[in-house]
Every structure is written in C-alpha cells, then in structure tokens.
Protein backbone atom coordinates (compact mmCIF):
# COMPACT_ATOMS: atom_id res chain seq x y z
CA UNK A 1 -10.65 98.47 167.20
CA UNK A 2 -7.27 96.59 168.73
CA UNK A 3 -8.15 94.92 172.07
CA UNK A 4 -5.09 93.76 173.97
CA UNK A 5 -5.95 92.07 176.98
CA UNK A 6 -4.24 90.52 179.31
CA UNK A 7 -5.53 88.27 182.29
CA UNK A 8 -3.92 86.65 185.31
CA UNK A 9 -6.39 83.80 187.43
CA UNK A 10 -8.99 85.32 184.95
CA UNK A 11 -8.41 88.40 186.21
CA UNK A 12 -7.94 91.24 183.30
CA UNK A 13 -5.07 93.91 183.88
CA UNK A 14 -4.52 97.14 183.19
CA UNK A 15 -2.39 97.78 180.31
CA UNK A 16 -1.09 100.78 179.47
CA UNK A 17 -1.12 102.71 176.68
CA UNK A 18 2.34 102.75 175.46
CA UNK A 19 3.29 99.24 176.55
CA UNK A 20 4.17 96.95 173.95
CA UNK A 21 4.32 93.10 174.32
CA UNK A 22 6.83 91.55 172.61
CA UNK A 23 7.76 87.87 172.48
CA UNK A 24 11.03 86.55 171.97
CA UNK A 25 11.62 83.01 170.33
CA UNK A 26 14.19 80.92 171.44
CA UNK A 27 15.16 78.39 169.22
CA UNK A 28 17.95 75.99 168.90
CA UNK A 29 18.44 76.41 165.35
CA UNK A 30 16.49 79.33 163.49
CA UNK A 31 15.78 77.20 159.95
CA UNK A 32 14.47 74.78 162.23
CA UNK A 33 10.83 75.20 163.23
CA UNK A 34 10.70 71.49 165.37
CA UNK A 35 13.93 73.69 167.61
CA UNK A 36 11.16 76.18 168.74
CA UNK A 37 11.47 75.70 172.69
CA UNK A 38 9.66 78.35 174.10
CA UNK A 39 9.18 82.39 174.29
CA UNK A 40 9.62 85.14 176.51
CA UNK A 41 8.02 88.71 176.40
CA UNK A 42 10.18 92.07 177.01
CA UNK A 43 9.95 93.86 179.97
CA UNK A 44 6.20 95.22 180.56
CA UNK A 45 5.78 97.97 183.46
CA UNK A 46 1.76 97.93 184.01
CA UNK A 47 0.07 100.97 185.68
CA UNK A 48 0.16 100.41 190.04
CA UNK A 49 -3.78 100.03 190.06
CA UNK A 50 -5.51 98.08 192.97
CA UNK A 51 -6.79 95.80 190.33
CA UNK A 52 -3.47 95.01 189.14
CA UNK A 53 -2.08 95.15 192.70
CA UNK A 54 -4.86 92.30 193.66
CA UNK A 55 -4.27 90.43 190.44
CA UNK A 56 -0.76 89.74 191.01
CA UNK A 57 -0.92 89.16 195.11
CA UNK A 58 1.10 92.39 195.42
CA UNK A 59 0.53 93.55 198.93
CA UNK A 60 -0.92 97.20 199.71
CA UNK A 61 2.28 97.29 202.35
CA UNK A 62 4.96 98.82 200.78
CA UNK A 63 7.59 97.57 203.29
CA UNK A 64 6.91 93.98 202.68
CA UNK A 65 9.69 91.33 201.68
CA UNK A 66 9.15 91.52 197.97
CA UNK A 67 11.52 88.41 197.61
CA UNK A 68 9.05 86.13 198.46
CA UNK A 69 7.31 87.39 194.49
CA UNK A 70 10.74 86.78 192.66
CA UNK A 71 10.22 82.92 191.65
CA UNK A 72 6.22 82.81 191.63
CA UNK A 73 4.82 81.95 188.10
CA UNK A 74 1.16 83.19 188.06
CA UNK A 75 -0.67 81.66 184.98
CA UNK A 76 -1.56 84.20 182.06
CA UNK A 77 -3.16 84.54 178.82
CA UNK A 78 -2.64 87.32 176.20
CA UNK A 79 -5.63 88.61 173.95
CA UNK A 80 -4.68 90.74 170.71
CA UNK A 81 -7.72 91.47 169.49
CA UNK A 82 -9.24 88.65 169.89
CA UNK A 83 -6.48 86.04 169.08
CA UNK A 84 -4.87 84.10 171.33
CA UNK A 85 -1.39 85.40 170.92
CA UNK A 86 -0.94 83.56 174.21
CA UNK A 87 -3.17 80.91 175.05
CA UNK A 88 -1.15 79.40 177.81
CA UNK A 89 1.04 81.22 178.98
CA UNK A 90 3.17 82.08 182.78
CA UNK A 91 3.82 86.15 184.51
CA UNK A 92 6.39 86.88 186.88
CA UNK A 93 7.12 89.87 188.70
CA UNK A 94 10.56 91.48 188.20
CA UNK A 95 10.12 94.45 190.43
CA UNK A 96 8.64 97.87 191.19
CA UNK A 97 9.53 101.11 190.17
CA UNK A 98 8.53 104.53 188.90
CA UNK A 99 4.77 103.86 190.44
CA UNK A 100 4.44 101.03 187.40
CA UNK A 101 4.79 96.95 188.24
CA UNK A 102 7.30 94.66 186.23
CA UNK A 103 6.35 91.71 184.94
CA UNK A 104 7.44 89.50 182.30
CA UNK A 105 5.47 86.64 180.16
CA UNK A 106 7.13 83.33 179.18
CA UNK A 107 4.97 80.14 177.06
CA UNK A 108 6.12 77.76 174.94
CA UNK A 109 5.29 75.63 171.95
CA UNK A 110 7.79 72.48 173.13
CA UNK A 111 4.85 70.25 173.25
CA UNK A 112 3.00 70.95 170.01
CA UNK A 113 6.38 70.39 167.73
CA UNK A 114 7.62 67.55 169.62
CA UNK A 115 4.55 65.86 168.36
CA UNK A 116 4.35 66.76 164.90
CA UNK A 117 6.83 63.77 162.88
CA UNK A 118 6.85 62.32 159.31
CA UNK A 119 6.43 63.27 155.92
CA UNK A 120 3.52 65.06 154.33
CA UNK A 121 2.39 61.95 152.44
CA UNK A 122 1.87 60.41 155.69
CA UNK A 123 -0.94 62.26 156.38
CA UNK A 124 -4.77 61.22 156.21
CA UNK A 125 -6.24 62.73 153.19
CA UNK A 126 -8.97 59.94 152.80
CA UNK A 127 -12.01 62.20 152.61
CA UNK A 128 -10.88 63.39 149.34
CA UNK A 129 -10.49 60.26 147.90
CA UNK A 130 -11.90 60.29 144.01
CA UNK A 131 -11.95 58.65 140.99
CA UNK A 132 -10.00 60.03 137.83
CA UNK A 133 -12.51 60.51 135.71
CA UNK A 134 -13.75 63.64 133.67
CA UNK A 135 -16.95 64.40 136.23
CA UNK A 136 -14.76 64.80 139.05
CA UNK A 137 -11.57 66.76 137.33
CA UNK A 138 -14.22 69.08 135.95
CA UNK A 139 -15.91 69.50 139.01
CA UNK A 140 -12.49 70.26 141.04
CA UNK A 141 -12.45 73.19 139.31
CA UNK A 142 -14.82 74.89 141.92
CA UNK A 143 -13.31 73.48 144.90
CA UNK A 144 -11.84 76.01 147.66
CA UNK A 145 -10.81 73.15 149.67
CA UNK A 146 -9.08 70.06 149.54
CA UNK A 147 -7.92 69.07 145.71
CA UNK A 148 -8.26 70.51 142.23
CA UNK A 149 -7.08 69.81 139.36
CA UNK A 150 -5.39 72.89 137.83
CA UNK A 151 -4.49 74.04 134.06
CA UNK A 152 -0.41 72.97 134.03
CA UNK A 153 1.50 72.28 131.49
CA UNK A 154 3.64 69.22 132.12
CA UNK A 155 4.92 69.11 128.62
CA UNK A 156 1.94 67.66 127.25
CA UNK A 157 0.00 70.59 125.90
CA UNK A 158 -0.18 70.89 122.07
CA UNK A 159 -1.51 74.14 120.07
CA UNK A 160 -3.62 71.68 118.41
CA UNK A 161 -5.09 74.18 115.67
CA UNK A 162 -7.06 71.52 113.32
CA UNK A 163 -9.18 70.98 116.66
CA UNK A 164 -12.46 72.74 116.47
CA UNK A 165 -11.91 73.79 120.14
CA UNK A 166 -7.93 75.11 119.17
CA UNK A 167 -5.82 74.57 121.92
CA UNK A 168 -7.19 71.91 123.58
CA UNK A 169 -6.38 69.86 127.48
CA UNK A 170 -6.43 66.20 127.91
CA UNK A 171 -8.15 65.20 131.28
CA UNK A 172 -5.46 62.02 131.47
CA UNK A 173 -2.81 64.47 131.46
CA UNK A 174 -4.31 66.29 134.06
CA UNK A 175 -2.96 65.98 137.92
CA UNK A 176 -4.35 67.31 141.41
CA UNK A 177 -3.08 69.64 143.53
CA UNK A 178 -3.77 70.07 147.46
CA UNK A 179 -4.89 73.59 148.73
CA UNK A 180 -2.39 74.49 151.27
CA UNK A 181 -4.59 75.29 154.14
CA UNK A 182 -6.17 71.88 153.68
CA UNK A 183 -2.51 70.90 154.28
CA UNK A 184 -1.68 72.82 157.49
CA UNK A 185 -5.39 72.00 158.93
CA UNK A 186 -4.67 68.02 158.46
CA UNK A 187 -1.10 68.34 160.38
CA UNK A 188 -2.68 70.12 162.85
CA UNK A 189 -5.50 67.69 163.52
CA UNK A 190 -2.85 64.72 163.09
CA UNK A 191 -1.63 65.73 166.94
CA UNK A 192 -4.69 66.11 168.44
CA UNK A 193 -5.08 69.39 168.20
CA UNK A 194 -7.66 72.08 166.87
CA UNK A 195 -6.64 74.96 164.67
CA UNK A 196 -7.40 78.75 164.69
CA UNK A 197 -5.91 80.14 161.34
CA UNK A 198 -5.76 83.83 161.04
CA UNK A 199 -3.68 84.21 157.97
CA UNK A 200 -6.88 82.66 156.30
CA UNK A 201 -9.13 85.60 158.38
CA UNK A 202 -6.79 88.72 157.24
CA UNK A 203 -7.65 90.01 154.21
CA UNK A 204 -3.67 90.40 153.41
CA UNK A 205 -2.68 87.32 153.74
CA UNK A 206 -6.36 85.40 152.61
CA UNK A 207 -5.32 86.56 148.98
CA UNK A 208 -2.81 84.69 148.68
CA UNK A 209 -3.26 81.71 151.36
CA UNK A 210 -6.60 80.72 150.47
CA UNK A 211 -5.53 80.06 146.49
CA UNK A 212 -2.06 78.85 147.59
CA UNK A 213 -1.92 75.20 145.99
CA UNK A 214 0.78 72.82 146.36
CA UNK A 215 1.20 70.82 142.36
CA UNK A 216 2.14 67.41 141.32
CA UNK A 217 5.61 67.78 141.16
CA UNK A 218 6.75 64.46 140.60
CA UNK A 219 7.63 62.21 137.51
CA UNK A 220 4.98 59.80 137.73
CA UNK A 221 1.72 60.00 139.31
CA UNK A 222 1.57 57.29 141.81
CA UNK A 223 -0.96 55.84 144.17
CA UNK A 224 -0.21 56.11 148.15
CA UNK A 225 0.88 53.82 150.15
CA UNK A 226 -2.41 53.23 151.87
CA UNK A 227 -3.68 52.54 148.65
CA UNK A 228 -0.73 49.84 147.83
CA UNK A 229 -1.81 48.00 151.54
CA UNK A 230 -5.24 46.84 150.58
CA UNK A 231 -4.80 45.96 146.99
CA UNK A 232 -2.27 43.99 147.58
CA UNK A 233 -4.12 41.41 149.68
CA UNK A 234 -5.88 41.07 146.11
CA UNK A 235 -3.30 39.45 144.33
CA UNK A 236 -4.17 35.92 142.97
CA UNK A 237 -1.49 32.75 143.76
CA UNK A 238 -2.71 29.01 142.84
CA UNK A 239 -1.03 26.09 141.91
CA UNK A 240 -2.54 23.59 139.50
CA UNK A 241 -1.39 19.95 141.25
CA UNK A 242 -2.26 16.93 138.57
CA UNK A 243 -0.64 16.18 135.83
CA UNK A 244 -2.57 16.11 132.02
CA UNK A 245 -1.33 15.17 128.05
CA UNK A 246 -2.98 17.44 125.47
CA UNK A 247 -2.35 15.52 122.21
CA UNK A 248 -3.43 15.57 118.57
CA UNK A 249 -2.67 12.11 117.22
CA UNK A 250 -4.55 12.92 114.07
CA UNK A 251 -2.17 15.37 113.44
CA UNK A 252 -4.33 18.49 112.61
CA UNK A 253 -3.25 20.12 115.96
CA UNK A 254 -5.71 21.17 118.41
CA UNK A 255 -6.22 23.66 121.41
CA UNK A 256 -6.42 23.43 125.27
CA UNK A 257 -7.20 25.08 128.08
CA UNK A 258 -5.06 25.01 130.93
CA UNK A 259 -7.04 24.74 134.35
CA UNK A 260 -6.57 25.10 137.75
CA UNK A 261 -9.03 22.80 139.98
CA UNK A 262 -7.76 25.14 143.11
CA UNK A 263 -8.72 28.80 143.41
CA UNK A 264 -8.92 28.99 146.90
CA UNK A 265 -10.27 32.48 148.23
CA UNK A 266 -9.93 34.27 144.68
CA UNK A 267 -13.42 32.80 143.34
CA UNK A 268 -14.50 36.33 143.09
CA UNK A 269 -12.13 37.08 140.41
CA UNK A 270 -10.56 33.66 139.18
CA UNK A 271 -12.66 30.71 138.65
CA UNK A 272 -10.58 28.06 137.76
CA UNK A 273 -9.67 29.04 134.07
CA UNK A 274 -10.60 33.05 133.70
CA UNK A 275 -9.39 35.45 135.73
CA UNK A 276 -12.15 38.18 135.34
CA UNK A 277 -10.95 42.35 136.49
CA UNK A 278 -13.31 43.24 138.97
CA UNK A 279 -12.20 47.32 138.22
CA UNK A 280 -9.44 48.89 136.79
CA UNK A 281 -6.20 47.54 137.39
CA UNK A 282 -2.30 46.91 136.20
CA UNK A 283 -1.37 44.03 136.53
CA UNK A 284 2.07 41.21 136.02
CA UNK A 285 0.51 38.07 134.77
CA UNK A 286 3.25 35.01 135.46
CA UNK A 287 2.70 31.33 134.97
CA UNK A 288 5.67 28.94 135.92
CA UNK A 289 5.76 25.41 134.44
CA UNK A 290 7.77 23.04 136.80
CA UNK A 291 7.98 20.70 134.17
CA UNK A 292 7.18 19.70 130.69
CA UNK A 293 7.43 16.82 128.06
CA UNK A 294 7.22 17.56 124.06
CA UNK A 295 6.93 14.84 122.13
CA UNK A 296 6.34 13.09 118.75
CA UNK A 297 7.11 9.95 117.00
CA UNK A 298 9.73 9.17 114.49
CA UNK A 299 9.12 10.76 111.32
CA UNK A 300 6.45 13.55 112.41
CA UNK A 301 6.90 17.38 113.16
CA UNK A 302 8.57 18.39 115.71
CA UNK A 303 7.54 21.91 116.66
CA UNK A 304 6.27 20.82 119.75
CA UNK A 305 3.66 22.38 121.72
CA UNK A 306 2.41 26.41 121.78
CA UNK A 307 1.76 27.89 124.86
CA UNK A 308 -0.08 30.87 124.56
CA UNK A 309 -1.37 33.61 127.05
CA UNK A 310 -4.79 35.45 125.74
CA UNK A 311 -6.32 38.63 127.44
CA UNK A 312 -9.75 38.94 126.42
CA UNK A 313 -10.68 42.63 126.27
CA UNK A 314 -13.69 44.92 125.08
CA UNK A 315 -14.64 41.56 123.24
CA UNK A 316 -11.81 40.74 121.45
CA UNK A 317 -9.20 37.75 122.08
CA UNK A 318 -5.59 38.84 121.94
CA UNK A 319 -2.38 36.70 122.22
CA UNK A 320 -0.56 38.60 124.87
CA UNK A 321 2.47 36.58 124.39
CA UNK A 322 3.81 33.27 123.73
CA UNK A 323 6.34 30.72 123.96
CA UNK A 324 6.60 27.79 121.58
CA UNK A 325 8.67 24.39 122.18
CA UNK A 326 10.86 22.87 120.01
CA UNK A 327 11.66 19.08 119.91
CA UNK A 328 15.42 18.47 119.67
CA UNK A 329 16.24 15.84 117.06
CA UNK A 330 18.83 14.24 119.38
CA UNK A 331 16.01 13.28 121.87
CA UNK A 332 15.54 9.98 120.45
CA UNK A 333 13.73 7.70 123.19
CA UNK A 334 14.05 3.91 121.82
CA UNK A 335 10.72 1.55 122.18
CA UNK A 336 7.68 0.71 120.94
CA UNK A 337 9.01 -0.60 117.73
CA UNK A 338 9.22 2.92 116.31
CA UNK A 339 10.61 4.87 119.21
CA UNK A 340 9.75 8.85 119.71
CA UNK A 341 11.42 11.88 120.20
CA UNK A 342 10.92 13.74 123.94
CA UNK A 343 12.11 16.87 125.37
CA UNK A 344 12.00 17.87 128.26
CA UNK A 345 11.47 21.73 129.97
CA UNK A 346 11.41 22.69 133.26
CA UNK A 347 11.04 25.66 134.76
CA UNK A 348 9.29 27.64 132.03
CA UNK A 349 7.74 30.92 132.60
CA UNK A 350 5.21 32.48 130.50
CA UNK A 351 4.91 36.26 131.76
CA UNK A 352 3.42 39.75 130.80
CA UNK A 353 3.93 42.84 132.40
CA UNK A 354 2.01 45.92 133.55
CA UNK A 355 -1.36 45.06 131.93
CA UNK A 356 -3.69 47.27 131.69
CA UNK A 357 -7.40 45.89 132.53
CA UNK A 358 -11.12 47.04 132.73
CA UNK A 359 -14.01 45.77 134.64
CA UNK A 360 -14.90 42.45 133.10
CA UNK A 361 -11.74 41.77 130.88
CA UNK A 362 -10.45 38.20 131.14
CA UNK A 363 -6.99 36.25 131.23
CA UNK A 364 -6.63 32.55 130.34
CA UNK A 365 -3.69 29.97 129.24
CA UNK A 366 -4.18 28.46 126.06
CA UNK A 367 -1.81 25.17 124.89
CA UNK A 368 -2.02 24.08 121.54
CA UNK A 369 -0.46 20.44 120.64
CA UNK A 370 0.70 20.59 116.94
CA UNK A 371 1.19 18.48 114.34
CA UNK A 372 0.92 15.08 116.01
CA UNK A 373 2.98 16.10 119.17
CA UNK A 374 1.88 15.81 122.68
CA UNK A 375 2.49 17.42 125.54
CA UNK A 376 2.54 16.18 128.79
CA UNK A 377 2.03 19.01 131.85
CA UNK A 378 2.80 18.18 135.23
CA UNK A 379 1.63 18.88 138.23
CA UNK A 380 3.23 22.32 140.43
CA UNK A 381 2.30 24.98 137.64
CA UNK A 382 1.87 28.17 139.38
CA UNK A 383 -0.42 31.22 138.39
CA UNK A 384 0.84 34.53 139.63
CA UNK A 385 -1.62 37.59 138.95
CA UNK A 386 0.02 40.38 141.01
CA UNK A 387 -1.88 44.12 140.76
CA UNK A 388 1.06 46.41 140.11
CA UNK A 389 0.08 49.44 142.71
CA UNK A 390 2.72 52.04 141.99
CA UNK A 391 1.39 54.61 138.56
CA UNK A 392 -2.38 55.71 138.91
CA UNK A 393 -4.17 54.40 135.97
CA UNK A 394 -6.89 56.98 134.58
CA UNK A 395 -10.24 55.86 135.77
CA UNK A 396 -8.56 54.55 138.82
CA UNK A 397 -8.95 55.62 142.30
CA UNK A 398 -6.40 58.86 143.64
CA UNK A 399 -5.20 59.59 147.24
CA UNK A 400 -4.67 63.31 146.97
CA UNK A 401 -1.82 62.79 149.30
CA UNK A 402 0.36 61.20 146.95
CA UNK A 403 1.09 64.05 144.91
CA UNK A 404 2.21 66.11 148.31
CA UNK A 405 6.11 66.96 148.05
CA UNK A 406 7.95 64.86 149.71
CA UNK A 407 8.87 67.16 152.32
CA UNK A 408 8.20 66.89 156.32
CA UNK A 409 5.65 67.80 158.33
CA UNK A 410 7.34 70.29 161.05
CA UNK A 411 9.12 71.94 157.80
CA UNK A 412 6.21 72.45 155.74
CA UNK A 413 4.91 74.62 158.79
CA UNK A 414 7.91 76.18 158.94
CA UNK A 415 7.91 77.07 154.90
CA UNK A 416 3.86 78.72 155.79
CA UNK A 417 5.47 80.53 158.50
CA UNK A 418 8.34 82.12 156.48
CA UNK A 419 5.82 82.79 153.77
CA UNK A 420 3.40 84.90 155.80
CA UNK A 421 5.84 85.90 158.63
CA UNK A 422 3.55 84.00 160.85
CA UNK A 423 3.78 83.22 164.33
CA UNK A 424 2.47 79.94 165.69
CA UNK A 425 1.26 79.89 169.14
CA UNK A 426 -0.22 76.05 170.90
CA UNK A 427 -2.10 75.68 173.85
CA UNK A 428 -1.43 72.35 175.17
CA UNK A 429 -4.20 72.81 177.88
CA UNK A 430 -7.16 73.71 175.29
CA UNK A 431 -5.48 71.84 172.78
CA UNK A 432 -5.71 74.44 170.10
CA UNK A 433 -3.00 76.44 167.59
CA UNK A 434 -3.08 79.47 166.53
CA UNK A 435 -1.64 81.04 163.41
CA UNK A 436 -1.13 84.57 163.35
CA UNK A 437 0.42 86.70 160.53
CA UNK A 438 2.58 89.52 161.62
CA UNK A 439 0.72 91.58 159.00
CA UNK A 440 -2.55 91.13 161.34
CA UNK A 441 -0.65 92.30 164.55
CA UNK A 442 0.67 95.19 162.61
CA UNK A 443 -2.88 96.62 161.82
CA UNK A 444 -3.84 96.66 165.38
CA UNK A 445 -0.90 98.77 166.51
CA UNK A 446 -2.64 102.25 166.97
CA UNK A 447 -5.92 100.54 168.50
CA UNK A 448 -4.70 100.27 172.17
CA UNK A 449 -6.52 101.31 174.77
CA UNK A 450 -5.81 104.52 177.41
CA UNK A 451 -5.67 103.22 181.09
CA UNK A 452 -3.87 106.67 182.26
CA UNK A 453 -7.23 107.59 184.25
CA UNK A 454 -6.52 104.64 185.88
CA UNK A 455 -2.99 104.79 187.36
CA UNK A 456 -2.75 105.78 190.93
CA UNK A 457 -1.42 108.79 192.83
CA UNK A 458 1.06 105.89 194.72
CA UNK A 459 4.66 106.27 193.44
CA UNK A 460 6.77 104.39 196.05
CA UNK A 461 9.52 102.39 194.60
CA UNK A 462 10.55 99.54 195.22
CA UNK A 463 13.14 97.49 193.85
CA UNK A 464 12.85 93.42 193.37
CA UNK A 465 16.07 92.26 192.67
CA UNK A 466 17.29 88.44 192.30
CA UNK A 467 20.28 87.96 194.41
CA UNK A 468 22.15 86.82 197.16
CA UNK A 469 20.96 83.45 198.17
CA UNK A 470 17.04 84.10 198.17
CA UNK A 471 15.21 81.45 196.03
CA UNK A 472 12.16 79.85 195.93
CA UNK A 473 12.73 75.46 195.19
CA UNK A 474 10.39 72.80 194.23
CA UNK A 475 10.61 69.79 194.78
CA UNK A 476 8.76 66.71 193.03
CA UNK A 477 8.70 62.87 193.55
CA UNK A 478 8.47 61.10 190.59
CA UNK A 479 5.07 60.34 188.87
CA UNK A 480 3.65 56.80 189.76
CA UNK A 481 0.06 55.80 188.23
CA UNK A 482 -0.57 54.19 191.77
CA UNK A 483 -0.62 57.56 193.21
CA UNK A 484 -3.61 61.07 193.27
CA UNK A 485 -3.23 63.54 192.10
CA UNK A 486 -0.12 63.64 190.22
CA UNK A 487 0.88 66.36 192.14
CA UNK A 488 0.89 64.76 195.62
CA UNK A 489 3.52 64.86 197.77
CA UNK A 490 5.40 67.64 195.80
CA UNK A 491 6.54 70.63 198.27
CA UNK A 492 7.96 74.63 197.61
CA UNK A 493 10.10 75.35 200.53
CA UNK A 494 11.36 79.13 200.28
CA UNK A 495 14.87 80.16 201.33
CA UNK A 496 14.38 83.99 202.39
CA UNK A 497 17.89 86.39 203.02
CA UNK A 498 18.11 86.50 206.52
CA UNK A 499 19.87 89.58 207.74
CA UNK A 500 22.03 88.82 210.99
C-alpha cells in the first residue's frame, strides 16, 4: 500500500487525499544531467489540522501578521512509500485559504553532480581484477555482478562444422563486459556517497536493469592505465661499461656471449646475461652498440662479425633477429708487415618488437666472430627491455574498467536516467542517492491515504502574499577556521510593512 509521508522537524503532516506532490527540475541545459541545480514542488494545500498548524509554527490566532512566515524555510523530508523521494529537502508557507495551508517544497542535487568528474575508465574497478584464462571466463558466466564474459560475435566466430562440438567459441576471442549497476554503484561510491537503487527493487525496471551489460566496444582490448603505472617501473635499462675482442684466429669462427657486469635492481629478472619473464608479458627488446670494430687481415674473409638476438622459449633457442657486419675492402689499415682491414660501426641497434613471453622464457645476445675476423666491442652498450602495456595478452591480468566506453561519468547517469525515466534524488546531509524509476511512483498512485476525518471545522482565510517591502534578510560573515560554530555571528533581521 502507497505511503506518502511527509515530515517537518520530524514532525509527520497531514496529507490529503487528493494532493499530489510534484517536483519540478530546473536545469540549465536539459541533455545535461551535471546542469541539474535544484527542484521545486507545485503548490500543496494540506488539511488546517492542529498537527499541521503546530508543525509549521502557524499560530491558532487568526489575526496574526502572517508576513513574518513568508521567507522561513522549515526543513522537510518526503516519503513515497518508503523512498526517499526527498531526503533533504526545505517547506515554505505561501498562504492560507479555503480552510487548507500552502506550502511549497524546494531540494536540490547541486552538490552531488558538482562532484561527480571524469571518464568511466577512471573509476576503481580493482576488486574484479582477473586473469584471462578459461577458469575464470567460464566461471563469469554465473556472475550477476561485476564482469562476464558474454557470447559476441566480434567477427571471429566460424560455423566450424568438421569440429565435433559444430560451432564452436574461442576463449581468446572472448572479452568482458561490466553489469551496469556495478557501474552506477562505483560512481556513486567514487563521491562519497551511499546508494539506494530502486530501479534494481521494481520488478519493471529489475528485468531489464539487472541484465543490462555494457560490451567491449573497442578495437583492441587494452589494459588500464593503472595497470600501465606499475609495470612500467619493471622495465630493465643497463649499460655494459668495458670494452672486450671476441676473435677466432684459427679461423673456424666461434660464438660469444655478450654480458653485462651491471644489473643494478633488475637481479630478479636479468642476471647479467639472461633476462628470465617472471609472467606473461610483451615486450620491445633494444640493444644499442656505441661503437664497434670488424676486422681481419689481408687476404682472409671479410664478413665480419654476427650479432644475433636469441629468445629461448618452451625449450627451444630461436634467432629473433640479426644483424651481420661487413668489412669494407677500402678499410685497409697499414702495419704490422701485413696490414688489416677495420671497419668501424657506431651506433648500431639490434631490436625486436612486441614479444610475446611466458614465465621462465629467456633473452640473451649472442656475437659470433667469423672466419678469422675479430671484433672489438666497446664500452656504453645499452640493454633496453621495455614491457609494452597497451593490448591484454591472454593469460594476462584484465582491469574490467578498460573495456568501459569511453564516455563520462555525470553522462553515463544521465543515459540510466533517460533509460528508466528515473529520477535521482542526493542527500548531502546522510550522504546517500536515491534512484527512483517513474514506473515505481506510478504504481503507488491510487495507494494514498484519506486524512478528510481529520480536517477541521476552521475555514478562516487568510491570504499570505509577498509584497510591498516586507522581507525577511540574512546576513553571514564569511567562514574562518579560527572561528565556532560556523554559523557564529550570522544574524536574520526582519523588515515588517509598517502601516502609518
């Protein structure tokens, strides 16, 4: 059964029958949700009981100077059926007539949107933090909350008949999606405040509202940026700083390792010649030769040296990529009774991009001195290992709130609000908001309550009216921290009409 209360100083009033409150939103622009300023009810005329009189300091006297009423907010709060239509909210009297009082509510949200800012992807989603594996896709599928991983096609999904299993769904193609009221709940929470949803307590609206799911909509599936903040601090950047010859004078050609005596805080990962994956990564592997000699004497090869770059991975040794150095027959150094060719290189990079690596795969320089050359390495050769953040790597960790749209905050509420003709209502004293769906207000129409055996036989009029120069001021100082309460000092002189 509807309950529509309304109290004043904790007092409840009468309410008619018939009377219907109605708020009016005023806005600055009506697409614009953040623009919500405040509300104002209609004109409600509330039976002339001695409760109500009492309530609202209306004095038994009928000849009294009702002026003194016109400016007086009384603090208010507005039950419909047991929501919080308004929390917080302020009554004034508007005047007397027809045996019935006339008041009018006012509240406002100014304080709650002022506070909500930035983009849904901003928002803490940590709890939900998972692995992308097939355990936890599979067991999304139950979720009512937070993430799940639903059947979309994103132009992956092949009728693949020779399966056994016929059409069949690769997890790695799968992506999450975030339950809208997991959405709405975190915004709310972000400002401090607690949320009372009723479009998830109507059965109308909980339909649709509690399945409503917001998909990966974008091209690739990438990690957050809180994700991006910590693993970079794991990047890996030494310098090897002495100079060494690898040389094969027999002239079979031989291998070397290339070695870095500094590792500095990276021992966990890098110990001088491997770099070992501590998880699942991607990864731009860079190593920058300041300088280098290639060289042979008269008469032998001159292919020079081969510098090779090896990932080690599920066991097996692969060249990754290479770069080989040619001696230039014009490089003719006299001396030594034969003389020898030398070339020089400087500022060679050997580099791989977005590698793909497992717990316990390794990366390592290997130089190989052929055919009777040597070649001399100095001293500033760099090692870059930088963990490429950006795509989310199956078997990798997700932040559900990457795959939010990119869409703000204050207009996603707006968008839920739309959807379910919703009105939002925030208390900024109890620090709570409250959803409401029209739908739910609409049900509770023919519910109100009959107060006519409790109007009174009194039906004086009187009429309030705001003119002349009657008024009611306040005046403030302004706030200093130095000063208790807040309020001190501040003053509401009246200004009655005086009649000469």
């Amino acid at each position: 059964m509807q309950s529509g209360e309304l109290y004043v100083n904790d007092i409840l009033i009468d309410l008619p029958n018939d009377s219907l409150i109605a708020l009016s939103y005023a806005i600055n622009t009506l697409s614009d949700l953040k623009s919500v300023q405040g509300n104002i009810s209609n004109s409600i005329s509330l039976p002339d009981t001695a409760k109500n009189r009492a309530a609202l300091g209306y004095p038994d006297d009928i000849n009294f100077n009702g002026q003194s009423l016109i400016r007086r907010k009384l603090p208010c709060r507005y039950i419909q059926n047991g929501v919080d239509v308004i929390p917080n909210g302020n009554l004034r009297i508007i005047g007397s007539s027809g045996g019935s009082l006339k008041i009018v509510i006012s509240s406002g949200n100014t304080d709650f949107f002022d506070l909500i800012t930035g983009n849904l992807r901003d928002l803490d989603l940590s709890q939900y933090d998972h692995i992308w594996n097939n355990e936890n896709v599979i067991a999304s599928r139950l979720n009512t909350d937070g993430y799940i991983y639903p059947v979309i096609n994103y132009g992956n999904i092949t009728n693949n008949t020779a399966d056994i299993h016929g059409q069949a769904i690769a997890i790695h193609e799968m992506r999450p999606a975030v339950f809208a009221k997991t959405t709405v709940k975190k915004i709310v929470e972000r400002v401090g405040y607690k949320l009372i949803d009723n479009i998830a307590a109507d059965p109308v609206t909980n339909i649709l509202y509690d399945k409503l799911i917001l998909p990966f909509c974008d091209d690739k599936f990438l990690h957050s940026q809180r994700f991006i903040d910590v693993k970079t601090n794991q990047n890996v950047v030494v310098t090897r700083n002495y100079s060494e010859v690898f040389a094969d004078p027999g002239g079979g050609g031989s291998d070397w390792f290339l070695d870095f005596s500094t590792t500095g805080g990276h021992a966990h990962s890098f110990d001088g010649r491997y770099f070992t994956a501590t998880e699942i990564m991607t990864v731009d592997i860079n190593y920058t030769f300041d300088k280098i000699w290639s060289e042979t004497y008269s008469g032998a090869h001159k292919d020079g040296g081969d510098y090779q770059l090896h990932v080690i991975q599920s066991g097996f040794d692969n060249v990754i990529t290479r770069t080989q150095t040619r001696i230039n027959d014009g490089d003719f150094v006299p001396g030594g009774g034969f003389g020898h060719f030398r070339t020089e290189f400087r500022d060679m990079h050997i580099s791989a991009k977005g590698v793909v690596l497992k717990p316990g795969d390794k990366i390592y320089m290997n130089i190989g001195a052929l055919y009777g050359c040597f070649q001399t390495v100095f001293p500033n050769v760099t090692l870059k290992i930088t963990r490429v953040n950006e795509a989310v790597v199956f078997g990798e960790q997700v932040q559900v709130e990457a795959v939010l749209p990119d869409m703000s905050c204050a207009d996603f509420l707006k968008y839920i609000s739309f959807l379910f003709c919703a009105i939002i209502q925030a208390d900024s004293v109890n620090k709570t908001v409250t959803i409401v769906p029209f739908n739910y207000i609409v049900q509770n129409i023919p519910y109100s309550k009959d107060w006519s055996t409790r109007i009174t036989g009194n039906m004086e009029d009187i009429d309030i009216q705001i003119g002349s120069y009657s008024q009611q001021n306040e005046a403030r100082y302004s706030e200093d921290d130095n000063v208790s309460p807040k309020t001190f000092g501040n003053g509401s002189p009246a200004i009655l009409h005086k009649v000469l």
